[in-house]
Protein backbone atom coordinates (compact mmCIF):
# COMPACT_ATOMS: atom_id res chain seq x y z
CA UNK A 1 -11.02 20.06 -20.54
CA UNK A 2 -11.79 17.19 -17.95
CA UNK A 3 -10.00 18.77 -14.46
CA UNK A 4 -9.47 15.50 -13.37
CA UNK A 5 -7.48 14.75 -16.83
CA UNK A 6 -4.59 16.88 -14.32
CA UNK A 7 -3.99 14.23 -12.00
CA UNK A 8 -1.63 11.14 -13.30
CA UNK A 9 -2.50 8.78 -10.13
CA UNK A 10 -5.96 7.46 -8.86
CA UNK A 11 -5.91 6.36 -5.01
CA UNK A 12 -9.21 4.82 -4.63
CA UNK A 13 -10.86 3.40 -1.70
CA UNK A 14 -12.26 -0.04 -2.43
CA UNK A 15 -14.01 -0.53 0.99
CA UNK A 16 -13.82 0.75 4.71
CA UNK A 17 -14.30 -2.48 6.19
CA UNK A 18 -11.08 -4.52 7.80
CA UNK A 19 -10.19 -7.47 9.52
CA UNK A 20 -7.91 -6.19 11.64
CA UNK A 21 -7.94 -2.63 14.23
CA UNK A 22 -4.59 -1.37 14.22
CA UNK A 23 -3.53 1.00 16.74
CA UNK A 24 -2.27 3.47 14.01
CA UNK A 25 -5.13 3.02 11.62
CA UNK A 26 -7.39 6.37 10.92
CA UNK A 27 -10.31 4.28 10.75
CA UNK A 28 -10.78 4.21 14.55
CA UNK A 29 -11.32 7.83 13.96
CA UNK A 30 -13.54 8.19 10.79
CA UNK A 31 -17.33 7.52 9.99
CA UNK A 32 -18.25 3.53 9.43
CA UNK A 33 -18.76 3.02 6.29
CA UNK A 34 -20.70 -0.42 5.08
CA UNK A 35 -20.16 1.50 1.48
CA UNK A 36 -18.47 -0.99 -0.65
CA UNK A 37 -16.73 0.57 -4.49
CA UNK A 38 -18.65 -1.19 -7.35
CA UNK A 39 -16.95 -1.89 -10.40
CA UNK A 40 -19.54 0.16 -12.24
CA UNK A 41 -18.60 3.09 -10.34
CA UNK A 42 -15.01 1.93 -10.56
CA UNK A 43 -15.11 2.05 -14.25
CA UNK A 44 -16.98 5.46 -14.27
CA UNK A 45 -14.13 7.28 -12.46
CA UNK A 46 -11.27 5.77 -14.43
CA UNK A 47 -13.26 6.42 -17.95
CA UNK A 48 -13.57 10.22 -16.37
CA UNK A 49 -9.53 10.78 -15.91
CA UNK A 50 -7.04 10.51 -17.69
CA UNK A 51 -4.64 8.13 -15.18
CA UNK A 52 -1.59 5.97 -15.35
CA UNK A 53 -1.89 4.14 -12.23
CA UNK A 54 -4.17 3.34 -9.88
CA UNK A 55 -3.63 2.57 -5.69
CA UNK A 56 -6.71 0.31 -4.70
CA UNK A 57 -6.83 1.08 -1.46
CA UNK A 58 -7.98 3.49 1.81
CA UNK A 59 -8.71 2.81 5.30
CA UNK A 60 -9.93 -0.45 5.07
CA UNK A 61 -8.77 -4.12 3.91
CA UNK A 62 -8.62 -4.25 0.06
CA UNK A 63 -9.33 -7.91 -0.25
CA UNK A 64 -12.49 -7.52 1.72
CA UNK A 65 -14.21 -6.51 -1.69
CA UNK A 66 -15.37 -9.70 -3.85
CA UNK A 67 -14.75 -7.05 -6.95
CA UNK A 68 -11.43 -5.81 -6.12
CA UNK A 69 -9.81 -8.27 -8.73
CA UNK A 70 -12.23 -7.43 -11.27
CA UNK A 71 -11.47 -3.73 -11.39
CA UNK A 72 -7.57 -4.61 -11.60
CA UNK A 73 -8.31 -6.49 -14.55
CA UNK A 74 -9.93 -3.83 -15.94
CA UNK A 75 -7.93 -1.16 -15.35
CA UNK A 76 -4.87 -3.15 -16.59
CA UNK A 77 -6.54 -4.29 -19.80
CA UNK A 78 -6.85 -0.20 -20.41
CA UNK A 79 -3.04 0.07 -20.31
CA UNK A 80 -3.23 1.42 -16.90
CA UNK A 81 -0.68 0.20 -13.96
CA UNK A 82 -2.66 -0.80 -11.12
CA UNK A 83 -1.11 -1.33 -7.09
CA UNK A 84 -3.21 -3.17 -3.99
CA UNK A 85 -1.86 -2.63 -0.19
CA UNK A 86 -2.86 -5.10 1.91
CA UNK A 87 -2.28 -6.45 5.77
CA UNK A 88 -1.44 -10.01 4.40
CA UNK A 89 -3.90 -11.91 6.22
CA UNK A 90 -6.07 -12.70 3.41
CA UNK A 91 -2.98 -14.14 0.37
CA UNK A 92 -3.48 -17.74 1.01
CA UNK A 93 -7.48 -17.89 0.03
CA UNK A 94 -6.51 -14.80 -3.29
CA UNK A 95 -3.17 -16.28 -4.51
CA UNK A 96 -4.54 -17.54 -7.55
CA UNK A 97 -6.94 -14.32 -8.01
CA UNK A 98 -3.91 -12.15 -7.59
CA UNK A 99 -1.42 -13.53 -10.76
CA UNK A 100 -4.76 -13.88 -12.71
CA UNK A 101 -5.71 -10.61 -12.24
CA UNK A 102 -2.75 -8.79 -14.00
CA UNK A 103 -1.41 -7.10 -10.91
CA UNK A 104 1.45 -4.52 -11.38
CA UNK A 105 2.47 -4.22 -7.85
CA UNK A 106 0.82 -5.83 -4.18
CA UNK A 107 2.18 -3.67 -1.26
CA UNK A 108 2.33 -5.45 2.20
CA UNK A 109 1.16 -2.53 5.09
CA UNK A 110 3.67 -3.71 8.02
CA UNK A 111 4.51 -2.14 11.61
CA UNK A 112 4.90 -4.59 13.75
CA UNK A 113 7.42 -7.35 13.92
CA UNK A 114 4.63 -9.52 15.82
CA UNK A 115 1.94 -9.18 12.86
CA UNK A 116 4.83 -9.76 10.13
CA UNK A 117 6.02 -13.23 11.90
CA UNK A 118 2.02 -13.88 12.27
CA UNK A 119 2.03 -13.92 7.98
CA UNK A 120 4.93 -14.97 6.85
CA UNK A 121 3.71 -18.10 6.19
CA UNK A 122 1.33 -16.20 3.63
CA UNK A 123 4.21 -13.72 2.19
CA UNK A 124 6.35 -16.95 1.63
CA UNK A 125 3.72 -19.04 -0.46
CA UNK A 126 3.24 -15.57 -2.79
CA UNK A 127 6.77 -15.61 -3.36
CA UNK A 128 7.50 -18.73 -3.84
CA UNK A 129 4.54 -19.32 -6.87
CA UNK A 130 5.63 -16.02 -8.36
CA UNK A 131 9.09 -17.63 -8.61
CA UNK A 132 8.13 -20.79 -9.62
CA UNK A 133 5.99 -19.76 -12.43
CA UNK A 134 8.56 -17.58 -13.59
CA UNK A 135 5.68 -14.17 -12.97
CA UNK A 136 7.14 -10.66 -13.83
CA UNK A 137 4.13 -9.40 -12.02
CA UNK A 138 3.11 -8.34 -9.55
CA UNK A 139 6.36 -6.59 -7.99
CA UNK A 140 6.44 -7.33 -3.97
CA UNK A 141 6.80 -4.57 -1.73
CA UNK A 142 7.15 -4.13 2.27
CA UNK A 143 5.66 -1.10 3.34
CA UNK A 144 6.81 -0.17 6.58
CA UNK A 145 4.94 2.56 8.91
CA UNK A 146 6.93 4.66 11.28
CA UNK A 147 6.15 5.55 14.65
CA UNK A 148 7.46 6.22 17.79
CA UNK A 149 6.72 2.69 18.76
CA UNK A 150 7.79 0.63 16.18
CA UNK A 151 10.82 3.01 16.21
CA UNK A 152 13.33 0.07 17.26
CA UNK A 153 11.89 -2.12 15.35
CA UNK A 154 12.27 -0.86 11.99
CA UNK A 155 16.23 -2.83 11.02
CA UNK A 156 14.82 -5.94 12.27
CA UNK A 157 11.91 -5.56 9.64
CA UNK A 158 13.95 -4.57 6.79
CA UNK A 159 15.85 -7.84 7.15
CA UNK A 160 13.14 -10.26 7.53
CA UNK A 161 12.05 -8.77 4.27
CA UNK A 162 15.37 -8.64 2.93
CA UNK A 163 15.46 -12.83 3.85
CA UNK A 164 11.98 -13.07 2.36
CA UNK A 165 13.78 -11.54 -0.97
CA UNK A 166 11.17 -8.86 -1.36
CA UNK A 167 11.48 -6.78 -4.27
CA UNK A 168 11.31 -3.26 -2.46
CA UNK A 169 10.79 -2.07 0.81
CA UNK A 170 9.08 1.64 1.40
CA UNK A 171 9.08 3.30 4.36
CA UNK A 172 6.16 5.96 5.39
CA UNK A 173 5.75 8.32 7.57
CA UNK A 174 2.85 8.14 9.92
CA UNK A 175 0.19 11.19 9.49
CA UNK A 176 1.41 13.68 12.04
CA UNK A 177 -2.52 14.24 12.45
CA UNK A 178 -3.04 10.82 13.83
CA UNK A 179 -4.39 11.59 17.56
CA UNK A 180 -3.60 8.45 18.79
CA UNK A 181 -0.03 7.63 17.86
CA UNK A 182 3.28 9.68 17.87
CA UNK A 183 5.71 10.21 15.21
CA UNK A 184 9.24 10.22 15.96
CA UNK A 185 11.65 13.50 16.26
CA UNK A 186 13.33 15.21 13.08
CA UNK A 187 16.80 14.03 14.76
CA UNK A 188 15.45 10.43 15.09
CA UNK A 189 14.05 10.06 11.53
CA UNK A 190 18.03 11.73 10.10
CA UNK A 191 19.86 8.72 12.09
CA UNK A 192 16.91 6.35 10.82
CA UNK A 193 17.28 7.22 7.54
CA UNK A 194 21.36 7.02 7.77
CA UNK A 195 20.71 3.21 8.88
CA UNK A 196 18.30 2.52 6.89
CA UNK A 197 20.54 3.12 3.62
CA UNK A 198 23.55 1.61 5.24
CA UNK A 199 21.18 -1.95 5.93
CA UNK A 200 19.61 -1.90 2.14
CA UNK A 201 23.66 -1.68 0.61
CA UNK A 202 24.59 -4.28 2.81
CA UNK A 203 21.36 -6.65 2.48
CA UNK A 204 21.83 -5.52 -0.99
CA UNK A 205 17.67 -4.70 -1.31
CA UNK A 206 15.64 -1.47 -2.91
CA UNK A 207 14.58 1.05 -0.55
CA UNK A 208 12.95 4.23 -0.63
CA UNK A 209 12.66 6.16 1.48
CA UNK A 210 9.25 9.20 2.06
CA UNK A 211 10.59 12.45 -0.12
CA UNK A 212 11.32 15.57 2.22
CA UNK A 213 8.21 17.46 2.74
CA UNK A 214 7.72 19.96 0.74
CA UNK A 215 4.60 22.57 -0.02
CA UNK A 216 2.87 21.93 -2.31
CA UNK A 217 3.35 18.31 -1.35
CA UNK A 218 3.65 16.58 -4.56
CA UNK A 219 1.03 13.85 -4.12
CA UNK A 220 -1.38 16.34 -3.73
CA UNK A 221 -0.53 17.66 -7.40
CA UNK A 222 -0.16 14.82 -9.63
CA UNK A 223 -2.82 12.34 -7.28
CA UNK A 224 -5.95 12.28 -5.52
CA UNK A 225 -8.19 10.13 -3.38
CA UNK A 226 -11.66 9.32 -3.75
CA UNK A 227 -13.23 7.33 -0.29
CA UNK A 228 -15.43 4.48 -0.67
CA UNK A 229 -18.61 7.06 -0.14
CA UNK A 230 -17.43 8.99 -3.54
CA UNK A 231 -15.65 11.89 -2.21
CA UNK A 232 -12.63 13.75 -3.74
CA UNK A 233 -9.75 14.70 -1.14
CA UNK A 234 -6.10 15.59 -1.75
């Protein structure tokens, strides 16, 4: 049997390139890569699994591959559910490339109130054609980072995306192998957490929140992540 028939969600790495150099971005600390995913290869590695859904993206900026909406048409028009996170800075010139493309679900990478005001502009205009043709598709997410210095920030973000009518917001933890950037304390993220419910019943918005860890950690099992170069990591 195929081993990778195992593993229910593909995280693939459409390029490493981005338009932006965020302080908490693992980039700054891995190889450059020029490498950009074909779709030929894309299609190669979803025809070899068996997956579900698909996560088109890595450590770079998604939209930074002319392909990228070609291999979510694809991979929706095999029945499988397909999800793009992106900075934002790049909606305006792909709005009509994103509804084409069949879409299940664009993710917006946020952690800092500064860089959110910078597109709102962008987030608005994706919202407001969604709504206006009436789209079930794609869903619109906010996905927060947390850090230790973003830590304050965090309310002020779920309500701008609460305003914005967002369909979900996630928050992440950051990797606690970033060398760059700390996490906060256990007793921080409890009282976070605590507010961070109370906020979504009140603003009356989705939220999930990172799962406890756990070991195994259950992306690991049912997922797996394949870089722009072609490797295979957990």
């Amino acid at each position: 049997m195929n081993w990778l028939n195992r593993y229910l969600t593909l995280q693939i790495e459409p390029t490493r390139r981005c338009n932006l150099n965020c302080k908490i971005c693992m980039r700054r600390n891995l190889n450059e890569s020029s490498a950009q995913l074909s779709l030929e290869n894309f299609k190669k590695i979803l025809n070899f699994g068996n997956f579900q859904h698909v996560c088109l993206h890595g450590w770079g900026e998604p939209l930074l591959n002319p392909q990228i909406f070609q291999m979510i048409k694809y991979a929706e028009s095999q029945g499988i559910s397909t999800e793009l996170t992106t900075n934002g800075t790049l909606l305006k010139e792909n709005l009509g490339k994103i509804f084409d493309s069949g879409l299940s679900i664009i993710a917006l990478g946020i952690h800092n109130k500064k860089i959110l005001l910078s597109i709102l502009p962008q987030i608005k205009e994706l919202i407001r054609k969604r709504n206006k043709e009436r789209l079930k598709k794609p869903k619109i997410y906010m996905d927060i980072v947390i850090y230790k210095e973003n830590f304050d920030q965090i309310l002020d973000l779920m309500k701008i995306a609460s305003q914005l009518n967002i369909d979900a917001i996630l928050l992440h933890r950051l990797f606690k192998v970033h060398p760059n950037v700390e996490y906060i304390s256990a007793e921080e993220e409890k009282k976070l957490f605590k507010k961070a419910k109370e906020l979504a019943k009140e603003l009356k918005i989705k939220l999930y929140l990172p799962p406890r860890p756990s070991i195994p950690c259950v992306a690991v099992i049912y997922s797996i992540f394949i870089t722009v170069e072609g490797k295979i990591t957990p």
